[in-house]
Protein backbone atom coordinates (compact mmCIF):
# COMPACT_ATOMS: atom_id res chain seq x y z
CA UNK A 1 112.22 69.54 140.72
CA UNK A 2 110.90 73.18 139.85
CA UNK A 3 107.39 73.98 140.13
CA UNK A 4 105.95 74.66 136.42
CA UNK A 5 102.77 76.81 135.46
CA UNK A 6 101.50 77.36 132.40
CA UNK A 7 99.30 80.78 131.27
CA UNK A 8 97.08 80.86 128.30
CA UNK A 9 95.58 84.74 126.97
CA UNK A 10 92.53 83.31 125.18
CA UNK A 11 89.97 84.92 122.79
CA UNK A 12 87.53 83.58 121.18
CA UNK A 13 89.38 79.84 121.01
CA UNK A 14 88.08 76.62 119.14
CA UNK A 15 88.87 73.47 119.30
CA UNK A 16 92.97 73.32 119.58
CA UNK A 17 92.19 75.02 123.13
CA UNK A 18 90.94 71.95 124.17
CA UNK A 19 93.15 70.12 122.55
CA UNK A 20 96.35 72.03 124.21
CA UNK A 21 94.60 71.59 127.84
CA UNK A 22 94.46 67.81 127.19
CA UNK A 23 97.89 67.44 126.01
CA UNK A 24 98.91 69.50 129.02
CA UNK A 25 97.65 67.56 131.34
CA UNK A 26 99.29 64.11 130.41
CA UNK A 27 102.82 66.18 130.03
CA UNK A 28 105.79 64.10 131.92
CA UNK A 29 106.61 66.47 133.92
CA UNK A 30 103.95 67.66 135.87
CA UNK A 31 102.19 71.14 136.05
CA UNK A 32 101.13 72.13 139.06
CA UNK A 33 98.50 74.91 137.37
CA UNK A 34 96.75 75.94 134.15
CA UNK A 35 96.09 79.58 134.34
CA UNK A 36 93.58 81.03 131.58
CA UNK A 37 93.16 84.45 130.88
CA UNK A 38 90.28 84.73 128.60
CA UNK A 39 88.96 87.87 126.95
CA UNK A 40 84.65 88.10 127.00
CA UNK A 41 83.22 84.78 128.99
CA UNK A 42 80.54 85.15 126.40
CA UNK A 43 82.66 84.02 123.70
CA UNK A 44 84.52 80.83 125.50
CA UNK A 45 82.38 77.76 125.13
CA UNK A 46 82.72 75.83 128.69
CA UNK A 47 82.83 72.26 126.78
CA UNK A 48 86.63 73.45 125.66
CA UNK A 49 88.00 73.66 129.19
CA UNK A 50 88.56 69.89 130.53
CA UNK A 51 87.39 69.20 134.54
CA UNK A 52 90.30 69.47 136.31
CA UNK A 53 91.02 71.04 139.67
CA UNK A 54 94.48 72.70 137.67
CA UNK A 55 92.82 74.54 134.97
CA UNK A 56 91.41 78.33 135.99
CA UNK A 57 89.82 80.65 134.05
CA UNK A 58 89.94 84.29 134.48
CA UNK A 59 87.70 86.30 132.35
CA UNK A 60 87.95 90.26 131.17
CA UNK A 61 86.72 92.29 128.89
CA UNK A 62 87.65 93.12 125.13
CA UNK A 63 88.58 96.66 126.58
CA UNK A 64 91.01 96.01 129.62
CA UNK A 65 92.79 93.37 126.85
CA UNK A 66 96.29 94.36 126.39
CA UNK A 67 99.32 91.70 124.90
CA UNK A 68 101.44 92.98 128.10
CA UNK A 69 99.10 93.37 131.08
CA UNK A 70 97.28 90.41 130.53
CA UNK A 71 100.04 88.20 130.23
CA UNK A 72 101.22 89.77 133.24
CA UNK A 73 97.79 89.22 134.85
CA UNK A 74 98.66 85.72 134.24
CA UNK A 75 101.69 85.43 135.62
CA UNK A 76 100.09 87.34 139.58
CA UNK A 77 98.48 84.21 139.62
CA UNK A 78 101.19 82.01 139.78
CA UNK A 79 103.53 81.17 142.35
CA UNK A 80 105.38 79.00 140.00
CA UNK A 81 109.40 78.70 139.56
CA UNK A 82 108.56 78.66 135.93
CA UNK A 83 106.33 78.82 134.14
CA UNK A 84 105.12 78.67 130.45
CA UNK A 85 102.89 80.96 128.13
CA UNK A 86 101.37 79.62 125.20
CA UNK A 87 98.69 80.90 122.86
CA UNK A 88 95.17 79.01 122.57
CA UNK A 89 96.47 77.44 119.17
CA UNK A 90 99.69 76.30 120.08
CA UNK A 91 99.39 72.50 120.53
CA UNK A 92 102.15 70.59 122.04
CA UNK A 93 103.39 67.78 119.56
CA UNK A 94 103.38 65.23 122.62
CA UNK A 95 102.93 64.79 126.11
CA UNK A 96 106.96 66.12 126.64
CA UNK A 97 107.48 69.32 125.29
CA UNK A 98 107.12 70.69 129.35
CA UNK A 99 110.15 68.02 130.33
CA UNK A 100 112.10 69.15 127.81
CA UNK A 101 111.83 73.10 128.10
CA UNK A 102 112.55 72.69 132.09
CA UNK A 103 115.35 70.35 131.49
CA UNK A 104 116.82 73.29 129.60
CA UNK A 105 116.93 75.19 132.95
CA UNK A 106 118.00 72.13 134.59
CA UNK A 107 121.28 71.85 132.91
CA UNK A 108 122.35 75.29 132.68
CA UNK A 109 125.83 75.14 133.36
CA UNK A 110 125.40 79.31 134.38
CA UNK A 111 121.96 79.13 136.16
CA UNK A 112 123.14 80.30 139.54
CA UNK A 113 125.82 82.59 137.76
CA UNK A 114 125.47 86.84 137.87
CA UNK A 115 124.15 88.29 134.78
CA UNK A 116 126.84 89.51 132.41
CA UNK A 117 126.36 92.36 130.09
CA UNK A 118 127.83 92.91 126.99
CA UNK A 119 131.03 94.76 126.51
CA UNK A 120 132.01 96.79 123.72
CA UNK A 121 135.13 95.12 123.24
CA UNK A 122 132.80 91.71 123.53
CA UNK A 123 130.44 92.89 121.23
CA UNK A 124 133.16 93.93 118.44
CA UNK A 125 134.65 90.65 118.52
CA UNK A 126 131.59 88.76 116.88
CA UNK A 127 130.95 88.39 113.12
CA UNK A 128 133.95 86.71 111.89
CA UNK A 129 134.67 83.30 113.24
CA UNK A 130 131.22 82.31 115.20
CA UNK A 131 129.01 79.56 114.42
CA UNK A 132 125.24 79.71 114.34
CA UNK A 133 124.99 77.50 117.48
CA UNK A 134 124.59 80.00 120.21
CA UNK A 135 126.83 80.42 123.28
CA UNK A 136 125.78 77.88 125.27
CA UNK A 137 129.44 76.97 126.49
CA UNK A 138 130.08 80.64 126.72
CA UNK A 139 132.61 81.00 123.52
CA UNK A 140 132.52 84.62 122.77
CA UNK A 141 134.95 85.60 119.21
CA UNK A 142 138.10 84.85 119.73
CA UNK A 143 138.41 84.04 123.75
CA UNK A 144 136.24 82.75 126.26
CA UNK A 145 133.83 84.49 128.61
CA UNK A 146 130.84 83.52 130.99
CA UNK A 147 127.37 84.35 130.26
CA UNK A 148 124.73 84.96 132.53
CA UNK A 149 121.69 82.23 133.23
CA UNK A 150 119.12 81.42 130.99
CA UNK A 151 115.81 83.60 131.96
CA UNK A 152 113.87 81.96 129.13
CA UNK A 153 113.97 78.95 126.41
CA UNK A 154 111.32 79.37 123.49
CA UNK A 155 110.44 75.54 121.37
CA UNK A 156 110.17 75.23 117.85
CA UNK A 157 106.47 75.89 116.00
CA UNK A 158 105.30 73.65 112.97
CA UNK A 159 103.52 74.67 110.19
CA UNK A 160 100.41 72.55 110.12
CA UNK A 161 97.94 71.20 106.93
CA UNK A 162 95.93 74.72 107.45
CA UNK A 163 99.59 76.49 107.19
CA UNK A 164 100.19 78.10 103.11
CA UNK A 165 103.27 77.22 101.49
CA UNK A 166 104.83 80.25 102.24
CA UNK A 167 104.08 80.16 105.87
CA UNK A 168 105.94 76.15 106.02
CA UNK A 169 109.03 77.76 104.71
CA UNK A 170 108.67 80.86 107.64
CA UNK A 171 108.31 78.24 110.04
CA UNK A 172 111.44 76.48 108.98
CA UNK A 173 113.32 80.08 108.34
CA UNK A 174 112.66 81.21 111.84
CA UNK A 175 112.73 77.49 113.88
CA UNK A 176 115.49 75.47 112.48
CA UNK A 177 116.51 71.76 113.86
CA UNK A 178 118.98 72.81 115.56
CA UNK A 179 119.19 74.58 119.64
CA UNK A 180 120.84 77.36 120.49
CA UNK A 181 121.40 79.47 122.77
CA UNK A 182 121.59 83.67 122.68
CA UNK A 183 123.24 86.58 124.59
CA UNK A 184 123.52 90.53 123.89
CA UNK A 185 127.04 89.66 122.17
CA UNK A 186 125.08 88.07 119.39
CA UNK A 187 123.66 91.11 117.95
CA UNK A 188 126.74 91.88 115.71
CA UNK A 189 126.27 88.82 114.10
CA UNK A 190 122.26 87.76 114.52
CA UNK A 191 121.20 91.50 114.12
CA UNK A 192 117.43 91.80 115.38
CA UNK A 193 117.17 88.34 115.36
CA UNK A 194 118.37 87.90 118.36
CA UNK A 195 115.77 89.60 120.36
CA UNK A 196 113.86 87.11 118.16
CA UNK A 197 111.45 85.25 121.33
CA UNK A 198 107.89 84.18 120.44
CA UNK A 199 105.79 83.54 123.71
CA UNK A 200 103.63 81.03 121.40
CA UNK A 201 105.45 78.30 123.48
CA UNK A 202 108.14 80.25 125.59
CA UNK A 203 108.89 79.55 129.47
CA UNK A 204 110.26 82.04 131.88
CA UNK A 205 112.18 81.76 135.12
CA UNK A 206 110.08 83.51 137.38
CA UNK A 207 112.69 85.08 139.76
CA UNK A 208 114.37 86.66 136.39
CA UNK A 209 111.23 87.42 134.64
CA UNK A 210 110.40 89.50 138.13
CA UNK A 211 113.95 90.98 138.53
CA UNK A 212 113.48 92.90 135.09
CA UNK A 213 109.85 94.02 135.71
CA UNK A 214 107.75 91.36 133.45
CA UNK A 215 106.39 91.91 130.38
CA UNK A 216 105.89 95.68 129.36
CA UNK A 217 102.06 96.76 130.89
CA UNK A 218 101.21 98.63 127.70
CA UNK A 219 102.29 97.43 124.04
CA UNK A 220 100.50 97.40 120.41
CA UNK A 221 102.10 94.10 120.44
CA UNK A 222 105.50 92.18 119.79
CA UNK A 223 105.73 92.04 124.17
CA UNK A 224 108.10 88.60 123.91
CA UNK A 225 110.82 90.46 121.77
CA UNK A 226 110.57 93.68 123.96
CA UNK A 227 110.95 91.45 126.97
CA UNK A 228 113.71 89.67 125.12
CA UNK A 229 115.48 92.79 124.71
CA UNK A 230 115.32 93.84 128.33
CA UNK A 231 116.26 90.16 128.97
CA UNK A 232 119.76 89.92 127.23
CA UNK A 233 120.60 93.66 127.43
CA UNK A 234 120.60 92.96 131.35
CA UNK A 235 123.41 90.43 130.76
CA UNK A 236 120.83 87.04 130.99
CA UNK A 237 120.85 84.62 128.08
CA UNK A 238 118.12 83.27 125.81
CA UNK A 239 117.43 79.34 124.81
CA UNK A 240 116.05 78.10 121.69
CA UNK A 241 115.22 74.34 122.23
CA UNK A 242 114.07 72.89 118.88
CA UNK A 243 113.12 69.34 120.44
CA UNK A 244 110.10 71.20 122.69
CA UNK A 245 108.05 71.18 119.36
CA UNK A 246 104.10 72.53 119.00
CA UNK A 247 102.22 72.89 116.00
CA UNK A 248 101.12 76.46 115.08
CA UNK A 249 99.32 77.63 112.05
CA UNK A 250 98.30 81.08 110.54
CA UNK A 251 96.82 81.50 106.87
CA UNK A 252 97.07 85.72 106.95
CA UNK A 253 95.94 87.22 103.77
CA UNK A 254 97.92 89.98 102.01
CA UNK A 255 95.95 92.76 103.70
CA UNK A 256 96.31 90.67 107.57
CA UNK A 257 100.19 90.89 106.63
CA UNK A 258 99.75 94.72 106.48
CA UNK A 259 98.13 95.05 109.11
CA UNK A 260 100.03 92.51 111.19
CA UNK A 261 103.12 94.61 110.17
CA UNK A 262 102.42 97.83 110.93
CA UNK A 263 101.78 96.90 114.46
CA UNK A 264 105.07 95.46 114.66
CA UNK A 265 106.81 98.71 112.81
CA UNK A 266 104.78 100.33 115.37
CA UNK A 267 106.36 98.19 118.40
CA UNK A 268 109.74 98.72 117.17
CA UNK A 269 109.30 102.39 116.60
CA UNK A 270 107.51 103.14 120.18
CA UNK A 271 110.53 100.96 122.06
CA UNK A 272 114.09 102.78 120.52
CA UNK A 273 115.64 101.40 124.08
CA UNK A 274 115.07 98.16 122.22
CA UNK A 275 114.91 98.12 118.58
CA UNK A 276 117.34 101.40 117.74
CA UNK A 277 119.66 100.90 115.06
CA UNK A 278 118.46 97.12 114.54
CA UNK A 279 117.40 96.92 111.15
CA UNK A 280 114.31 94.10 110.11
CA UNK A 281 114.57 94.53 106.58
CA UNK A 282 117.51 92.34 105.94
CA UNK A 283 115.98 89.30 107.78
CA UNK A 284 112.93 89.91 105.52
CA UNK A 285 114.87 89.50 102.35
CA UNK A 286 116.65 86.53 103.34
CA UNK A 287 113.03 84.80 104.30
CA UNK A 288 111.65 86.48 100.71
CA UNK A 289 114.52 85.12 98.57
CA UNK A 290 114.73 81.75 100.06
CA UNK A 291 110.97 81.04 100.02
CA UNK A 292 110.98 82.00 96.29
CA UNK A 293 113.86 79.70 95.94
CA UNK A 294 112.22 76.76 97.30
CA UNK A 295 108.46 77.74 95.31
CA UNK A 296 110.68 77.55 92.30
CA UNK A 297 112.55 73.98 93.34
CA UNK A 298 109.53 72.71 94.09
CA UNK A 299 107.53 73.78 90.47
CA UNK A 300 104.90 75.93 92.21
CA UNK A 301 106.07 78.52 89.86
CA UNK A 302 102.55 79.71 90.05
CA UNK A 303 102.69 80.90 93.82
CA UNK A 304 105.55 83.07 93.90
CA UNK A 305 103.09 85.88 92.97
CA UNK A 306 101.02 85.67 95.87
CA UNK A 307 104.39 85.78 98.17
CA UNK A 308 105.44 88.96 96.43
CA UNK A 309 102.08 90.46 96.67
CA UNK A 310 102.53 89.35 100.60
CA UNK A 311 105.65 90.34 100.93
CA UNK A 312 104.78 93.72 99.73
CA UNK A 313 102.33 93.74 102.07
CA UNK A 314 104.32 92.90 105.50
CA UNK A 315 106.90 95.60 103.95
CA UNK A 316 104.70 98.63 103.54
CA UNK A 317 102.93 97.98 106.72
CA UNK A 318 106.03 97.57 108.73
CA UNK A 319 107.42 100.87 106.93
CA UNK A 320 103.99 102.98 107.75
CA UNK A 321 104.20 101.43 110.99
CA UNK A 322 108.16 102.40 111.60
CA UNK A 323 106.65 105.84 111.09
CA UNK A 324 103.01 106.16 112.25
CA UNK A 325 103.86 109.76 113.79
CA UNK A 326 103.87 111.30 110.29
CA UNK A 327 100.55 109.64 109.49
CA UNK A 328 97.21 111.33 110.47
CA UNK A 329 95.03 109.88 113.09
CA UNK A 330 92.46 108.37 110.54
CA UNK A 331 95.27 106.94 108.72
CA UNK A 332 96.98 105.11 111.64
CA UNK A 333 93.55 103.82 112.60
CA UNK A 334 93.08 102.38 109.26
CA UNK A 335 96.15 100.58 109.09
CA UNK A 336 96.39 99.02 112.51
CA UNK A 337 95.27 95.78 113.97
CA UNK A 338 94.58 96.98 117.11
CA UNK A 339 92.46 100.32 117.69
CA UNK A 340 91.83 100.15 121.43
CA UNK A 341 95.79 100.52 122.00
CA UNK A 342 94.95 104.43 120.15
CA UNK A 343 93.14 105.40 123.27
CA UNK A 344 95.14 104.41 126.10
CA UNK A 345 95.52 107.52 128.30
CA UNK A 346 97.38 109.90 126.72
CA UNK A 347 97.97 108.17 123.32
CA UNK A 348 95.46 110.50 121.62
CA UNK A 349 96.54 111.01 117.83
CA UNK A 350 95.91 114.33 116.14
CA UNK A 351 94.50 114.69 113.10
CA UNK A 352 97.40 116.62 111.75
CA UNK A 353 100.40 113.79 113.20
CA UNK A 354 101.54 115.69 116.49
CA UNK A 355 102.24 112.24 118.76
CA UNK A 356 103.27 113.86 121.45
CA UNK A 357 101.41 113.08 123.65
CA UNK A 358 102.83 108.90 123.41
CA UNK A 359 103.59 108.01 126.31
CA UNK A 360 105.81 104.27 126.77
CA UNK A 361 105.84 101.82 129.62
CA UNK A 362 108.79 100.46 130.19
């Protein structure tokens, strides 16, 4: 039986914190600790954390926040052969979404296998005759080849009663039924998408997850597809295991969207080792086209508005964001989500668009 933590960035949570810690505690298949990282103890109300010997609570400020570092604070806690990182709003469906992640692990026909990275000849292969059901019995185009062990399995989010229209379909677009699983010869055919990792409810093998360095210690955001990358490109695999279900919920307005997005153009332009010559748009298109598809089945003729005026949002932000270092410092301040990532040392923007000074943390 592995050993299974679980690490939780909080900031200013409600009540779905309390209602993930309960949940977590009944799992069937025991946790050994809850680690919490919250940002400002002023802002976490004691009455959300249950009394239980498991569940810790670190606490730092708004300034030493960062979507990399802290998670990786997290994680120095832990002694854990796994463990998983959630988000203070994910909440498990039932008491076995832990079971079923590590049972994921468990079964890994390659766990104690060598990584295997990608060949050329590998890669070239894809696109033609593969299926949308991963690699998990290591079929690669036309022949057959290993693939390294699993170093992470992601579960499938649900769009909740707060969740818009728009955002049910997104949930359905990027979490389908089905499991799968990924490796670096999927990018032919998956594209960015199969970098495609949310650490909403993702666990890690801890040996693997120290092997390749952890999460990056500096990033605007989008840390769980960076990691990803470094992940598959090493020759490990990723798991998608639809059964390990939560229920997570935003309601972003148009101008959130922007903003959202040009932190994520931002990501993807500050990380080339990752994200070069993976495009995003045509993903976007596909989600666009098939939400307005299903407004229209549906008769909500009247919403399909508000998803192009959102859609034109997340576009022009991720576009800005894909190239921040032509925009003036005022600008790029204006248009991101997350200002304190502007003044890390040596990310100082001038007024007239020199970034030279960017440094990356890889």
């Amino acid at each position: 039986m592995y050993s299974v933590d679980v690490i939780i960035p909080s900031y200013k949570p409600d009540q779905k914190l309390r209602k993930l810690l309960e949940l977590l505690l009944r799992q069937s298949y025991p946790i050994q600790n809850i680690i919490i990282i919250n940002t400002e103890k002023s802002l976490l109300d004691p009455a959300l954390i249950p009394e239980d010997a498991r569940i810790s609570v670190t606490h730092i400020r708004k300034d030493q926040f960062d979507h990399g570092a802290s998670r990786n604070l997290g994680v120095s806690k832990s002694d854990a052969e796994l463990f998983l990182m959630m988000t203070e709003d994910a909440v498990p469906k039932d008491t076995t979404l832990v079971e079923r992640l590590v049972r994921v692990f468990e079964t890994d026909p390659y766990k104690d296998a060598a990584p295997v990275p990608a060949s050329a000849d590998d890669t070239a292969l894809l696109g033609e005759t593969d299926t949308a059901d991963g690699y998990a019995d290591g079929d690669i185009g036309h022949g057959k080849a290993a693939r390294g062990p699993i170093g992470a399995v992601y579960g499938r989010q649900l769009a909740t009663q707060e969740s818009s229209y728009d955002e049910q379909y997104a949930r359905q677009f990027n979490y389908p039924a089905q499991s799968f699983v990924k490796t670096q010869q999927d990018i032919a055919r998956l594209g960015i998408k199969t970098y495609f990792e949310s650490n909403v409810c993702c666990m890690y093998r801890r040996d693997i997850f120290d092997r390749l360095g952890g999460f990056i210690d500096h990033t605007i955001f989008n840390e769980d597809m960076i990691y990803c990358g470094k992940l598959l490109q090493a020759g490990y695999a990723s798991a998608y295991e639809a059964s390990a279900e939560v229920y997570h919920a935003h309601h972003y307005s148009g101008c959130q969207q922007f903003h959202r997005n040009f932190d994520l153009g931002v990501s993807q332009a500050d990380h080339p080792e990752i994200f070069a010559g993976l495009r995003s748009e045509g993903e976007g298109v596909k989600l666009v086209l098939g939400n307005a598809k299903d407004l229209l089945r549906h008769g909500r003729l009247f919403t399909v508005p508000n998803l192009v005026w959102k859609s034109g949002c997340k576009y022009l932000g991720f576009r800005m964001g894909r190239n921040y270092r032509k925009l003036s410092r005022r600008m790029v301040l204006s248009c991101t989500m997350n200002p304190r990532y502007w003044a890390y040392a040596g990310r100082c923007i001038e007024e007239n668009g020199d970034h030279s000074g960017d440094r990356k943390n890889r």
